[in-house]
Structures are given as C-alpha cells and as structure tokens.
C-alpha atoms as a PDB file:
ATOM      1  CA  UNK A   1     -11.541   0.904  13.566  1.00  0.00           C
ATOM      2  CA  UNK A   2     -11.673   4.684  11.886  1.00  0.00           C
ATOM      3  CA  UNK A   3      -8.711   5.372  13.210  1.00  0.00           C
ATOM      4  CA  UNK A   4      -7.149   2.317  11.244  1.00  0.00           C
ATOM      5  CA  UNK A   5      -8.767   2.898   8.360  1.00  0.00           C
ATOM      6  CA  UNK A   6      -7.807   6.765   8.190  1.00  0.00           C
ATOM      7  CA  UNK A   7      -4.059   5.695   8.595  1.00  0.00           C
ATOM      8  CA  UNK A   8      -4.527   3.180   5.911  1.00  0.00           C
ATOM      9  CA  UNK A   9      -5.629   5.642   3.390  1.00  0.00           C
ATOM     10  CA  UNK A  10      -2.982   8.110   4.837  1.00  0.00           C
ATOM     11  CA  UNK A  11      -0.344   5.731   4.362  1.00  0.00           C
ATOM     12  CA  UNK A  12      -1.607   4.935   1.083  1.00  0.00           C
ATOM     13  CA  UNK A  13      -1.530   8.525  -0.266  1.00  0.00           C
ATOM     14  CA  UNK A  14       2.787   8.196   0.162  1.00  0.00           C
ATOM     15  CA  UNK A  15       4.660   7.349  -3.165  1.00  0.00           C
ATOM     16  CA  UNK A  16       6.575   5.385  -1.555  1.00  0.00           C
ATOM     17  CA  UNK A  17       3.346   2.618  -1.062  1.00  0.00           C
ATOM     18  CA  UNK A  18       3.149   2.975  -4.671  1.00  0.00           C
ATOM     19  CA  UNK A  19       6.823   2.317  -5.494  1.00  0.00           C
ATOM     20  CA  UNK A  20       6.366  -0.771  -3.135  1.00  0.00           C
ATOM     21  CA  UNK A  21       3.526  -2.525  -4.230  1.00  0.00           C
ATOM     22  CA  UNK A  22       4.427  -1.731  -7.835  1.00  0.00           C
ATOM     23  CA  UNK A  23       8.200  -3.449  -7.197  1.00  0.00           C
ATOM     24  CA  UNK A  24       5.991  -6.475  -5.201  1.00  0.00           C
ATOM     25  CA  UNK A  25       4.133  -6.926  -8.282  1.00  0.00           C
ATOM     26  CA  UNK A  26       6.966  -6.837 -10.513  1.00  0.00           C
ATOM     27  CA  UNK A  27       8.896  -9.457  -8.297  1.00  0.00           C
ATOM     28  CA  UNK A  28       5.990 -11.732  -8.039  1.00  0.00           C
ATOM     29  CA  UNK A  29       5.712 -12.198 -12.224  1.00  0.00           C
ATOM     30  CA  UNK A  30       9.205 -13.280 -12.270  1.00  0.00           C
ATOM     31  CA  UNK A  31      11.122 -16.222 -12.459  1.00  0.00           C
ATOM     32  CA  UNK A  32      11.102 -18.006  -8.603  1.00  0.00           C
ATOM     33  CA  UNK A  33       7.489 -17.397  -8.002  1.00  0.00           C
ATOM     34  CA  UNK A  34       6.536 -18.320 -11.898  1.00  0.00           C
ATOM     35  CA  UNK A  35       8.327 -21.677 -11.603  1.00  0.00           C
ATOM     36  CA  UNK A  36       6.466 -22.367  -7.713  1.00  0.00           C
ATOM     37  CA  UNK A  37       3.348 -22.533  -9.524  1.00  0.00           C
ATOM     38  CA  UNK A  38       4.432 -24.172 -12.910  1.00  0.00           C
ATOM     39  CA  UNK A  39       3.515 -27.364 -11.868  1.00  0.00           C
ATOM     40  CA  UNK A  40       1.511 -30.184 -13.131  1.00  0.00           C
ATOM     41  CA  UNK A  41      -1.009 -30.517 -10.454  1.00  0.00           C
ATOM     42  CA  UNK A  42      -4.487 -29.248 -10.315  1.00  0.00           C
ATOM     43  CA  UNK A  43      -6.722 -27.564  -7.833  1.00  0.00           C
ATOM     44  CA  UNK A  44     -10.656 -27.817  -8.433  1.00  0.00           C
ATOM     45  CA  UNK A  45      -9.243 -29.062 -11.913  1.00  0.00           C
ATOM     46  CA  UNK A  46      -7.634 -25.735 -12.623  1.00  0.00           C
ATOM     47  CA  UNK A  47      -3.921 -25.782 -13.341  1.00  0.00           C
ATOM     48  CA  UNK A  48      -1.588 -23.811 -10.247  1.00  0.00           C
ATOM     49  CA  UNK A  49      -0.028 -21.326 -12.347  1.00  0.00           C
ATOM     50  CA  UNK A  50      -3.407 -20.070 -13.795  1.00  0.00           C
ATOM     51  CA  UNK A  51      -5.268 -19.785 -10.008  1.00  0.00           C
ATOM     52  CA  UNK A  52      -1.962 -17.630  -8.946  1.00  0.00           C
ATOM     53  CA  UNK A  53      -2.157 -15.511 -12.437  1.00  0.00           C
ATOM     54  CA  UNK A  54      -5.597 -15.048 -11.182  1.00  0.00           C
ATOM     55  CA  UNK A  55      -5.497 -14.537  -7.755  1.00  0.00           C
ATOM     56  CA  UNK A  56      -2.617 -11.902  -8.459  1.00  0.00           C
ATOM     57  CA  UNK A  57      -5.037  -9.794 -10.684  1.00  0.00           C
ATOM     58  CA  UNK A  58      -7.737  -9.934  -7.844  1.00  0.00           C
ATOM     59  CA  UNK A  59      -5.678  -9.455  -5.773  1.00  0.00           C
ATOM     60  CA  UNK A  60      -3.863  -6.107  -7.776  1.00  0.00           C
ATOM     61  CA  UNK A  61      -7.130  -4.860  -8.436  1.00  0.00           C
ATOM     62  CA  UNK A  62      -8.115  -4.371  -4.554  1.00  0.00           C
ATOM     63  CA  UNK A  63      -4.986  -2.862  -3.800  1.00  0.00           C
ATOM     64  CA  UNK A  64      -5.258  -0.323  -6.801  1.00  0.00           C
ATOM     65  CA  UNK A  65      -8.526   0.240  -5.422  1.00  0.00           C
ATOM     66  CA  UNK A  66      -7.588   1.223  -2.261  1.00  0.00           C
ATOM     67  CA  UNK A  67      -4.978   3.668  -3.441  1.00  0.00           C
ATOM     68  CA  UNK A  68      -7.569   5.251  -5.200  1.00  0.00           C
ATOM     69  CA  UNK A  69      -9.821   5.866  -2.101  1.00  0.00           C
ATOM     70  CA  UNK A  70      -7.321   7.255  -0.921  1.00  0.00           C
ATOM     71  CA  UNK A  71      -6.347   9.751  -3.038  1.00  0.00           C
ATOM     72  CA  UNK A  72     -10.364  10.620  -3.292  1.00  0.00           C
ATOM     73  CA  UNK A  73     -10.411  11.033   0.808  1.00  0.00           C
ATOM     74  CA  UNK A  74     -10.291  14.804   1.325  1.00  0.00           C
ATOM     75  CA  UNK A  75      -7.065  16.435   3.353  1.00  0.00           C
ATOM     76  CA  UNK A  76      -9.287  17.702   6.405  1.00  0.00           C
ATOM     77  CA  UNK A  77     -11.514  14.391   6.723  1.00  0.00           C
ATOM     78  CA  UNK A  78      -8.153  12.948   7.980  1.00  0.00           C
ATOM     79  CA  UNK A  79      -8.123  15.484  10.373  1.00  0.00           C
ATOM     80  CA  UNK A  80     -11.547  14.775  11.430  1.00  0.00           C
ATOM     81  CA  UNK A  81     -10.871  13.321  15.210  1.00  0.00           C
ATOM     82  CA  UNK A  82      -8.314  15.346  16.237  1.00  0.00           C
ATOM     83  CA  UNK A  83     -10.929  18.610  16.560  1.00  0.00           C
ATOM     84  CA  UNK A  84     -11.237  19.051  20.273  1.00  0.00           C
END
C-alpha cells in the first residue's frame, strides 16, 4: 500500500497530471455532459444538474488536494524503500 501511495504522489508531482485533470474538468462543464444532467427529474428532491455541479466541486477539491500532498512530500521520502 506505501508503495502505491508513493507512486501516486510521484505521478502527481508531473505537469502533465495537471494539464490532464485541468482539460477533464474543462470537458466535463461543457455542453454533452451539461445537457446529461439538465433534466427534469429529481434525486432525494434535488434537481440532476445541481447534484453533478456538486459532486464535481467535491470531487475537484480532493483531487486538488492530492496534488498538493504531493508537492509537500519531500524528494528523498520517495526514495525511502529503495535504501538497502
């Protein structure tokens, strides 16, 4: 599981994650996805289009968080398990 999570943040750290997930976002406020949800019907009374808005935002803010964990993780902490 470390292992994972230290290539996760290493990934992360690439610009080219951050291109990626800022094009993502950029696609998913547009036109196709915007009219999927623009319907009339209602989940837990809540219109479709406002849960997505929503869920987007959660869901931007977790993914901004991990970027910035993983600019915070230090250079030789990712080196940490290959010390033998």
């Amino acid at each position: 599981m470390k292992k994972f999570r230290v290539a996760l943040l290493k990934r992360l750290k690439l610009r080219e994650s951050w291109v990626i997930f800022f094009m993502l976002g950029l696609v998913m406020m547009n036109y196709p996805f915007l009219e999927i949800f623009n319907k009339s019907n209602r989940i837990f009374a809540i219109p479709q289009l406002y849960l997505y808005f929503v869920g987007g935002w959660a869901i931007s803010i977790g993914v901004i968080y991990l970027f910035t964990r993983a600019i915070d993780q230090p250079e030789d902490e990712h080196d940490e398990g290959d010390h033998r």
